[in-house]
C-alpha atoms as a PDB file:
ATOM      1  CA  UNK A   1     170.491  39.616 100.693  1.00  0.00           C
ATOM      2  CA  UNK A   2     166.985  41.574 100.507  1.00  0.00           C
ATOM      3  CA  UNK A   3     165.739  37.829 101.969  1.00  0.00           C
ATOM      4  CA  UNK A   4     168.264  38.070 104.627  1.00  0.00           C
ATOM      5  CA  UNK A   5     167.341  41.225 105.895  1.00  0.00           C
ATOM      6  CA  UNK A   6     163.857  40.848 105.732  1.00  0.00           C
ATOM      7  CA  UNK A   7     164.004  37.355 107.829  1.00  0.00           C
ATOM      8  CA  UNK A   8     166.394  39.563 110.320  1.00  0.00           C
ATOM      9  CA  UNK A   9     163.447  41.727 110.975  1.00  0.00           C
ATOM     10  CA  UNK A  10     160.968  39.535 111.270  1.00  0.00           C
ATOM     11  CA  UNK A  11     162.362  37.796 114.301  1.00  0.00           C
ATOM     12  CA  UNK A  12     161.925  41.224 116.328  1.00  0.00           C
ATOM     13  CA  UNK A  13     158.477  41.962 114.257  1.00  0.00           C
ATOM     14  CA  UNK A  14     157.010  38.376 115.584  1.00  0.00           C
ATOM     15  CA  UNK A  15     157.162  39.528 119.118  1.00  0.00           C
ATOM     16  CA  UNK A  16     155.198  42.688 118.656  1.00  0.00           C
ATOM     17  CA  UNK A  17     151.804  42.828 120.485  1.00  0.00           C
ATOM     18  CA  UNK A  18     148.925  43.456 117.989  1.00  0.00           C
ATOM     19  CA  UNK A  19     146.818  45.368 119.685  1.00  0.00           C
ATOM     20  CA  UNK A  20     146.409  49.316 119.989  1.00  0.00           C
ATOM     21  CA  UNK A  21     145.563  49.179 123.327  1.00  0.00           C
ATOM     22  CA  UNK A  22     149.082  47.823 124.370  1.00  0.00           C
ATOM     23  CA  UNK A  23     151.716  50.349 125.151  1.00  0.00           C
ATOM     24  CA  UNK A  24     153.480  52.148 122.350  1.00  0.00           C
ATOM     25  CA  UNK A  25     156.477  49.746 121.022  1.00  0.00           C
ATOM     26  CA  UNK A  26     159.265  51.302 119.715  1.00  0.00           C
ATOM     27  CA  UNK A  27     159.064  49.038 116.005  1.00  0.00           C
ATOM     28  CA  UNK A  28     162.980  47.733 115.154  1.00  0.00           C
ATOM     29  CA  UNK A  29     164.418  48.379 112.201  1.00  0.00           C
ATOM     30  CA  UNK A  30     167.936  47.630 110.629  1.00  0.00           C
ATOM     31  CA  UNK A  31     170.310  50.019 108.486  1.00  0.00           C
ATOM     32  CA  UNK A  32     168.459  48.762 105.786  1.00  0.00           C
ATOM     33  CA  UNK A  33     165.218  47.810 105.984  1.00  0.00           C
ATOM     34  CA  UNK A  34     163.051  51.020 107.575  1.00  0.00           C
ATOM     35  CA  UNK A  35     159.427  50.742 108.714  1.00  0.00           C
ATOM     36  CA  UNK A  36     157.735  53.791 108.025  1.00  0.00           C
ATOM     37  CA  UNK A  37     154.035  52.636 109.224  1.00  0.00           C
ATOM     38  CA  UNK A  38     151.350  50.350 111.143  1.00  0.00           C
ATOM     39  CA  UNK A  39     147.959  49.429 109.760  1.00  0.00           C
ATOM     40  CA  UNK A  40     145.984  47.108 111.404  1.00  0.00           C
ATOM     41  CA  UNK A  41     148.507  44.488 112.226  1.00  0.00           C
ATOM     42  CA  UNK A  42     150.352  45.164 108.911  1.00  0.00           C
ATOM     43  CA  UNK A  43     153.822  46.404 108.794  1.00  0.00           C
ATOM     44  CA  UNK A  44     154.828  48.701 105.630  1.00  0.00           C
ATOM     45  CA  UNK A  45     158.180  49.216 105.520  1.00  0.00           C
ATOM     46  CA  UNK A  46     161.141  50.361 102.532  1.00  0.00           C
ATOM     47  CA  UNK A  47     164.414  48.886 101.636  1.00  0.00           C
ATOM     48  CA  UNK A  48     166.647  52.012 102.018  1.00  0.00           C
ATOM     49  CA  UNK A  49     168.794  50.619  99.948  1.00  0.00           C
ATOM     50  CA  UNK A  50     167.004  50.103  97.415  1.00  0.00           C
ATOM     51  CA  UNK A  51     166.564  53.516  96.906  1.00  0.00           C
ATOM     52  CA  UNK A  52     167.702  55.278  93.493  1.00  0.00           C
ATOM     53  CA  UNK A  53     167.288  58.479  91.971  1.00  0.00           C
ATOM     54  CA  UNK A  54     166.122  58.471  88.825  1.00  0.00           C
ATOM     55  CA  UNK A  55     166.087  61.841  87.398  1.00  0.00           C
ATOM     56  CA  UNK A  56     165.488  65.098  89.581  1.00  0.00           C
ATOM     57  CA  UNK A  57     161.623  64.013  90.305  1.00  0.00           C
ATOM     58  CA  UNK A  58     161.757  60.837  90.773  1.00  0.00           C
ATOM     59  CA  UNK A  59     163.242  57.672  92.896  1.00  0.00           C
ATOM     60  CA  UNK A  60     162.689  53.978  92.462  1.00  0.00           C
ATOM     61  CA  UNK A  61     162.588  51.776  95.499  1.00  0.00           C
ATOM     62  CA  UNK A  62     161.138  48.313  96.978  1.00  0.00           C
ATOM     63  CA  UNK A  63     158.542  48.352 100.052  1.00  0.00           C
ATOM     64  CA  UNK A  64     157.335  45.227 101.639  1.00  0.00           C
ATOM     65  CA  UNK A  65     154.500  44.282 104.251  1.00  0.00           C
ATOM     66  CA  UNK A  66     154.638  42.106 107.168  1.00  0.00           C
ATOM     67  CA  UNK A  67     151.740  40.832 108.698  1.00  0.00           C
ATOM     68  CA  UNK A  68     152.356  40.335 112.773  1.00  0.00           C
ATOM     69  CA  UNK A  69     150.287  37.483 113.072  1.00  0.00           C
ATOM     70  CA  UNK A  70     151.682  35.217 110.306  1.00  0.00           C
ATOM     71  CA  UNK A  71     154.863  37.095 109.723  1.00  0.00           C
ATOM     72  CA  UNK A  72     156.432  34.416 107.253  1.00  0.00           C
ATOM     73  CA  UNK A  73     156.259  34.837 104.895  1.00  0.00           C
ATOM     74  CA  UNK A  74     155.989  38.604 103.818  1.00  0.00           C
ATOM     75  CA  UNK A  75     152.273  39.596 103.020  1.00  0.00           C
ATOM     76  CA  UNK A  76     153.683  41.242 100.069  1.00  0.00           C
ATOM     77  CA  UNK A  77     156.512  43.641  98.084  1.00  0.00           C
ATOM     78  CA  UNK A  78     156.476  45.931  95.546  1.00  0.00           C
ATOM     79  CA  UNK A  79     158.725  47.662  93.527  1.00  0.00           C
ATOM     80  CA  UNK A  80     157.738  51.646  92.777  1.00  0.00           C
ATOM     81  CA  UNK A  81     158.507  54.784  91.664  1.00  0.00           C
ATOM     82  CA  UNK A  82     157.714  58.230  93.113  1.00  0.00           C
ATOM     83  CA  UNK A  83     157.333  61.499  91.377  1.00  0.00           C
ATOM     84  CA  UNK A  84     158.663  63.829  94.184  1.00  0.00           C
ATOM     85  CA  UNK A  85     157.204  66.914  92.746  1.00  0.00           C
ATOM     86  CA  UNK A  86     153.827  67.161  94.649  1.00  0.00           C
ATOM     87  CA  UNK A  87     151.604  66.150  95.336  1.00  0.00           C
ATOM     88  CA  UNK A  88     153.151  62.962  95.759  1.00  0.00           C
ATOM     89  CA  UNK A  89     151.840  59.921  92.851  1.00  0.00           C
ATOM     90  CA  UNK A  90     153.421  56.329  92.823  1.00  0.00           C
ATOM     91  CA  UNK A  91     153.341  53.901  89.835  1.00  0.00           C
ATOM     92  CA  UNK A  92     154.176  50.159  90.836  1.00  0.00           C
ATOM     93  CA  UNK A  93     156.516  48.182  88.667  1.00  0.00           C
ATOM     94  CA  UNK A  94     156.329  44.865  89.543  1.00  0.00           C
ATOM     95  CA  UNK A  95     154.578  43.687  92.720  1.00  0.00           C
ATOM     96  CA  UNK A  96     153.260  40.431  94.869  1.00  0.00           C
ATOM     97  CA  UNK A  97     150.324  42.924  95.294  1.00  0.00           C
ATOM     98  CA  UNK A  98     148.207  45.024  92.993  1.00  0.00           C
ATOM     99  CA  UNK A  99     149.107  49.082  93.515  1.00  0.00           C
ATOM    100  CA  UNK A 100     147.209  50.351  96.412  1.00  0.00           C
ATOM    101  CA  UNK A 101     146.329  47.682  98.037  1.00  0.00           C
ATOM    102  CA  UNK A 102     146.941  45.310 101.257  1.00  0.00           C
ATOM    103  CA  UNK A 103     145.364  42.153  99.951  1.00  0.00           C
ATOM    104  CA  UNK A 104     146.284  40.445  95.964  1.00  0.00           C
ATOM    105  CA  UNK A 105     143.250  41.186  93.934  1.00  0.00           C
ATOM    106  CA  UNK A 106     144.846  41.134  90.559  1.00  0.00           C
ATOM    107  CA  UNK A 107     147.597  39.769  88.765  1.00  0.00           C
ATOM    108  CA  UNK A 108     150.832  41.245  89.416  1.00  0.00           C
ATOM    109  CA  UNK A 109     152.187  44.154  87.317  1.00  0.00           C
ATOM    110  CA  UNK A 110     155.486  43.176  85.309  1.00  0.00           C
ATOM    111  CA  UNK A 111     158.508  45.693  84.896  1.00  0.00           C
ATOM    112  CA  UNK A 112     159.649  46.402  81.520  1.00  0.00           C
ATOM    113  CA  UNK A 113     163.231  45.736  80.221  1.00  0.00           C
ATOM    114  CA  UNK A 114     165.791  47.920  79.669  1.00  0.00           C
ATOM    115  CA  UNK A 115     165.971  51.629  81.711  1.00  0.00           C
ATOM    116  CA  UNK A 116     162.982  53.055  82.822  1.00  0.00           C
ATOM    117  CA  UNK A 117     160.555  54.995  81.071  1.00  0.00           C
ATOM    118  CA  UNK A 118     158.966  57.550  82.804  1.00  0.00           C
ATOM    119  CA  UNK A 119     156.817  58.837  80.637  1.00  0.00           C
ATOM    120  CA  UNK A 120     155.243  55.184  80.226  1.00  0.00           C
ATOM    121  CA  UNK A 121     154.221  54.717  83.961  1.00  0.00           C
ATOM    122  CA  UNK A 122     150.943  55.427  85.278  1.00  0.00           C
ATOM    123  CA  UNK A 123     150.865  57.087  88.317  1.00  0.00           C
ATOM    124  CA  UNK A 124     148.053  57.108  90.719  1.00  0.00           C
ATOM    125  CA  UNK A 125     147.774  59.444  94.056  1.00  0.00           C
ATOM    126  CA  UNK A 126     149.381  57.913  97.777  1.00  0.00           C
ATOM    127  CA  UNK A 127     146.878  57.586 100.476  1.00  0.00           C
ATOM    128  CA  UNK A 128     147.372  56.480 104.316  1.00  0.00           C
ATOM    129  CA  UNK A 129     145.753  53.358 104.354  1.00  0.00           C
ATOM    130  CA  UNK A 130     146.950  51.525 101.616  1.00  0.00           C
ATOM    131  CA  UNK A 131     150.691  52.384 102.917  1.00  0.00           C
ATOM    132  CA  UNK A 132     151.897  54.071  99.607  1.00  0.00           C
ATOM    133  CA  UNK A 133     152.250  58.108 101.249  1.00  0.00           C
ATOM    134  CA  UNK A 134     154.664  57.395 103.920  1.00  0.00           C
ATOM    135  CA  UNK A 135     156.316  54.801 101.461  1.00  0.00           C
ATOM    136  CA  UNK A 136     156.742  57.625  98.482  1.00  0.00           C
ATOM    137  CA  UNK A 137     157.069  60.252 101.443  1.00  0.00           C
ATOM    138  CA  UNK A 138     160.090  58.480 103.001  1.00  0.00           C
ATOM    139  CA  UNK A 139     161.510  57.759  99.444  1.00  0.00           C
ATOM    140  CA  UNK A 140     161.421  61.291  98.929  1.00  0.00           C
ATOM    141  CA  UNK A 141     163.398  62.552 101.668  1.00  0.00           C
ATOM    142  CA  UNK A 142     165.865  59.890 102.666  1.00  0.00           C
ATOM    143  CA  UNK A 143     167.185  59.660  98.531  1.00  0.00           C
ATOM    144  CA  UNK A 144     168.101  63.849  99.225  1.00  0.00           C
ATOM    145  CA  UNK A 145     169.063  63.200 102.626  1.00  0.00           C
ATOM    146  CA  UNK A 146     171.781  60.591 102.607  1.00  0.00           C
ATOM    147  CA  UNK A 147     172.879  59.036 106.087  1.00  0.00           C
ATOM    148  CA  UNK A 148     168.836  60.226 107.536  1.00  0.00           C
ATOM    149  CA  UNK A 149     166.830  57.170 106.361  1.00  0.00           C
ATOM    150  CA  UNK A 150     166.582  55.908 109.886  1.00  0.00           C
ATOM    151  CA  UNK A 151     165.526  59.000 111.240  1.00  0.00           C
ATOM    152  CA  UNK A 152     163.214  60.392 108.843  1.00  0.00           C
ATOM    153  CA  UNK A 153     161.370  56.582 109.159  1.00  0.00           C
ATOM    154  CA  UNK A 154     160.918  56.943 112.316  1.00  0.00           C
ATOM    155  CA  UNK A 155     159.491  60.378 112.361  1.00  0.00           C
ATOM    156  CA  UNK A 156     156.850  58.706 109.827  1.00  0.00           C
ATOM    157  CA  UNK A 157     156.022  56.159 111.922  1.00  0.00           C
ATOM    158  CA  UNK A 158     155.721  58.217 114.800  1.00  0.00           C
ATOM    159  CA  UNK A 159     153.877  61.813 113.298  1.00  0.00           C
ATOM    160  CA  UNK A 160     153.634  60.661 109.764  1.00  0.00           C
ATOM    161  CA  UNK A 161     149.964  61.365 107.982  1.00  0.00           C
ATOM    162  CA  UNK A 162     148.715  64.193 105.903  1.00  0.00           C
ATOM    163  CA  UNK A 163     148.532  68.328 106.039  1.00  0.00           C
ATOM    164  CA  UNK A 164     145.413  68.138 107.738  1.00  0.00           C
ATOM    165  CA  UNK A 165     146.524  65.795 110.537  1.00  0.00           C
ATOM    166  CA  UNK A 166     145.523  66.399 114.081  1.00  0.00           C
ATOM    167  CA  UNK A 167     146.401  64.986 117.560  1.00  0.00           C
ATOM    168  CA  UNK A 168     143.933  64.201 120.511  1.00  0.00           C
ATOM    169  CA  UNK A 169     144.773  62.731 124.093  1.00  0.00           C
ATOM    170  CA  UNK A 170     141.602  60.482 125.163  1.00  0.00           C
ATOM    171  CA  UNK A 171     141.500  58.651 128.158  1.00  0.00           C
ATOM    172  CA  UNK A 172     140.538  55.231 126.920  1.00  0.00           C
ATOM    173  CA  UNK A 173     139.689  51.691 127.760  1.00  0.00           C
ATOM    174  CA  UNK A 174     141.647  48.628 126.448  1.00  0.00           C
ATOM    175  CA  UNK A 175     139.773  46.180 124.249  1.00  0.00           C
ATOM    176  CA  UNK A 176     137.895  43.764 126.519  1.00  0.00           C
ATOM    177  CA  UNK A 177     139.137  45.017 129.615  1.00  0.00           C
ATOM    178  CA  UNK A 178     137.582  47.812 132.465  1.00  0.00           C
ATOM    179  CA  UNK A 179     141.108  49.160 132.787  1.00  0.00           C
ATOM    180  CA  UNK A 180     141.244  53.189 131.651  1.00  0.00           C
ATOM    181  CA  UNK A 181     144.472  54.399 129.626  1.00  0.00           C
ATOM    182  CA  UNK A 182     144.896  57.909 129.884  1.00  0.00           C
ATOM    183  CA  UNK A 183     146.158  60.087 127.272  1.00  0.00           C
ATOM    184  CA  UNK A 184     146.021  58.077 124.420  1.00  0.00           C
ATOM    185  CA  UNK A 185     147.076  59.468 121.585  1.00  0.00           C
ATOM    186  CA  UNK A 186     144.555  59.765 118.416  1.00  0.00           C
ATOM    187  CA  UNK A 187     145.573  60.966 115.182  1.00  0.00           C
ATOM    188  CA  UNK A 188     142.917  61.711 112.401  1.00  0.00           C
ATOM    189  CA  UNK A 189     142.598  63.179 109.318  1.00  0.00           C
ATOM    190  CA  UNK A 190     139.875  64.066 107.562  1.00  0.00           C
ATOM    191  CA  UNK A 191     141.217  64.395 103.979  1.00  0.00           C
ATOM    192  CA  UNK A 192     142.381  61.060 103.978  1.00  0.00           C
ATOM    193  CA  UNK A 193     139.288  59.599 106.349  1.00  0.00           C
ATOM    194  CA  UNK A 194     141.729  57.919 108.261  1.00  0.00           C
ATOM    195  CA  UNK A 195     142.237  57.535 112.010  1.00  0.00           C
ATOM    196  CA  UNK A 196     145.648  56.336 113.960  1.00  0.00           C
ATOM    197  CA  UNK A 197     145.437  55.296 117.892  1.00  0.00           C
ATOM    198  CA  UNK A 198     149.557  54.856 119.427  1.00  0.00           C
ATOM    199  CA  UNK A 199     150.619  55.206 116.069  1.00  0.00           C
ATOM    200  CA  UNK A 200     148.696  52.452 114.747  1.00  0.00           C
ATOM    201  CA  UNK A 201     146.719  53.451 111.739  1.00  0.00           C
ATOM    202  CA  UNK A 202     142.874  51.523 111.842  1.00  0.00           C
ATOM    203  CA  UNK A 203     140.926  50.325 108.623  1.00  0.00           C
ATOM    204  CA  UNK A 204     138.177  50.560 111.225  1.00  0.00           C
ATOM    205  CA  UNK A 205     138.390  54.385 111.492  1.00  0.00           C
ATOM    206  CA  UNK A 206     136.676  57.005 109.640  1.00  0.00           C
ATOM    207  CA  UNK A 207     136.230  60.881 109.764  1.00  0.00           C
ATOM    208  CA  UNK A 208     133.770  63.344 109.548  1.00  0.00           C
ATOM    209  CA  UNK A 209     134.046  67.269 110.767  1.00  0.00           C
ATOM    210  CA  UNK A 210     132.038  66.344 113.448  1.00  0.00           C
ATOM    211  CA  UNK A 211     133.642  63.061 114.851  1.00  0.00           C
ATOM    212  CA  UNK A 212     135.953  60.871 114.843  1.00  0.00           C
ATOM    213  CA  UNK A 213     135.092  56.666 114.850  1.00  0.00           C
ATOM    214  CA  UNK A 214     136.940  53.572 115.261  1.00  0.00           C
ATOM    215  CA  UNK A 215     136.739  50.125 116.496  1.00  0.00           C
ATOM    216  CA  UNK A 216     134.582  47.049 115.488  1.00  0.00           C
ATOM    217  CA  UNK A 217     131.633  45.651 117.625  1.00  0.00           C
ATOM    218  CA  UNK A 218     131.606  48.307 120.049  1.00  0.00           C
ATOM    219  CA  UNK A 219     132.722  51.368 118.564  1.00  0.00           C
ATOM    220  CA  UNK A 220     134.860  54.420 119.595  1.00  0.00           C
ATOM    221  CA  UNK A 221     133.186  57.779 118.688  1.00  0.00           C
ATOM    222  CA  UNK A 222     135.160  60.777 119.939  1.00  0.00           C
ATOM    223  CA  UNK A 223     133.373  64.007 119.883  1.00  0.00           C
ATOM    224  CA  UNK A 224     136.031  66.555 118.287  1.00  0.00           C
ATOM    225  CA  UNK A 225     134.166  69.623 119.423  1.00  0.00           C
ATOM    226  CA  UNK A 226     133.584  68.315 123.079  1.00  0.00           C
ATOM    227  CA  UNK A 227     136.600  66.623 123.049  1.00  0.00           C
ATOM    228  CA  UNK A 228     135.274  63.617 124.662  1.00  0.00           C
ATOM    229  CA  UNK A 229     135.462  59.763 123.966  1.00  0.00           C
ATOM    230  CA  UNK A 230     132.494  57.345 124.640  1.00  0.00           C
ATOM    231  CA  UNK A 231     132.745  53.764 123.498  1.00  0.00           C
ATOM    232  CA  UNK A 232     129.288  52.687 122.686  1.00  0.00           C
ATOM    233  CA  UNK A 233     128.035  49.163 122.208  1.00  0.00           C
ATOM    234  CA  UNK A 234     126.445  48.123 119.187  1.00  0.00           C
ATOM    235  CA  UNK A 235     122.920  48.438 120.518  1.00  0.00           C
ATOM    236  CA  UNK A 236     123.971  51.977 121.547  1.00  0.00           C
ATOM    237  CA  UNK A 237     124.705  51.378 125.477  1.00  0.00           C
ATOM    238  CA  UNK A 238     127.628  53.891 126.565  1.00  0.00           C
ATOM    239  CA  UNK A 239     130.073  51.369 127.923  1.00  0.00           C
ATOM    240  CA  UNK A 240     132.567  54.331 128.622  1.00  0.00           C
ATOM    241  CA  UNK A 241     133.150  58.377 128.804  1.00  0.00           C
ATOM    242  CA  UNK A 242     136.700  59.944 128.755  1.00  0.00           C
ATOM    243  CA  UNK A 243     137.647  62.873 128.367  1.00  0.00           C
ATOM    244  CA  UNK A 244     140.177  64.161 125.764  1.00  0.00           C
ATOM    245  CA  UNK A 245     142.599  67.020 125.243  1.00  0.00           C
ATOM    246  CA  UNK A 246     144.997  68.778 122.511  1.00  0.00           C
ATOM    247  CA  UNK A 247     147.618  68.932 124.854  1.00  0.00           C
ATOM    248  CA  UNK A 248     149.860  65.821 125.484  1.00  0.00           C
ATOM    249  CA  UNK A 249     149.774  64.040 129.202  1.00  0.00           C
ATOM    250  CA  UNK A 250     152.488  65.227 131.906  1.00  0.00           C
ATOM    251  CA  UNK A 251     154.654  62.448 132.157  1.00  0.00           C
END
């Protein structure tokens, strides 16, 4: 049935448009199977129902990635467990993918037999792009929140990130193209060094407390203090200037 659903969602997934510069697409999900993030062209999304409480600090779940250019089959899945009581730490049971990662490095972890043991896990802190803090995040909230999982995923997706997370509106220019965007929203955070354009979060980006950077080949360096945008070729030609602003575009 978990195959089922997944293969549901991918049909919708396949005709997503990869790039950041494309309008904001609202991302399908079923009952079931939630996606709680974008990064890169990676989809990380959670089973709901797969969801179990352990004891009163932790939940077990599956999460699974889809990559939109190859889309089957999945990149990867995992199977987890959260400790709720922050800050947030995942241990990985068994997995397609080593803990913490996009791409198989290692072997795959093996679950044990028999109930869990806690106290026998190793659990390692969530970060943004590696997909595990919206993934233990969701878990989190939708186990106490029965009948929200669709909701609280798509809050993730769409203002998900850290404490520290701010929003800028920066008219940009679309990859390739002389055609301005306006108001497109950037997300950053500097604790996690991590950067999300329309809700797409970038392995390209970084963060200091200065700027913010992202893009490959020319790159994107918005000025957090000026709150301008240049996009600057790799021999350091300004290609572009926008302005950007805290406040979110009139419609």
């Amino acid at each position: 049935m978990l195959y089922l659903r997944i293969l549901i969602l991918l049909s919708f997934c396949a005709k997503l448009g990869p790039a950041w510069a494309q309008p904001a697409t609202s991302l399908p999900a079923s009952k079931d199977m939630q996606i709680v993030q974008r990064i890169d062209d990676v989809l990380v999304g959670v089973d709901a129902v797969s969801l179990q409480i352990v004891d009163r600090n932790h939940v077990s779940g599956s999460y699974f990635l889809i990559n939109l250019h190859q889309p089957s089959p999945v990149a990867g899945s995992a199977e987890f467990v959260v400790d709720c009581q922050g800050p947030l730490r995942i241990a990985t049971l068994e997995s397609t993918l080593p803990s913490g990662s996009l791409k198989a490095e290692t072997p795959p972890l093996q679950r044990r037999s028999g109930p869990l043991d806690i106290a026998q896990l190793v659990f390692a802190p969530v970060h943004m792009l590696d997909g595990t803090w919206l993934v233990a995040e969701f878990a989190c909230r939708s186990s106490s929140q029965p009948g929200r999982a669709r909701q609280i995923a798509r809050q993730l997706l769409e203002q998900g990130g850290p404490p520290d997370t701010r929003t800028l509106y920066c008219d940009l220019r679309a990859d390739g193209s002389t055609q301005v965007r306006r108001g497109v929203e950037l997300r950053f955070s500097e604790q996690e060094d991590a950067v999300a354009v329309n809700r797409q979060w970038l392995s390209s980006g970084f963060v200091d407390n200065k700027e913010v950077v992202f893009g490959s080949g020319a790159q994107w360096i918005v000025d957090r203090q000026a709150s301008r945008a240049r996009l600057v070729a790799p021999g350091g030609e300004v290609l572009y200037a926008g302005k950007c602003d805290s406040r979110a575009p009139v419609p």
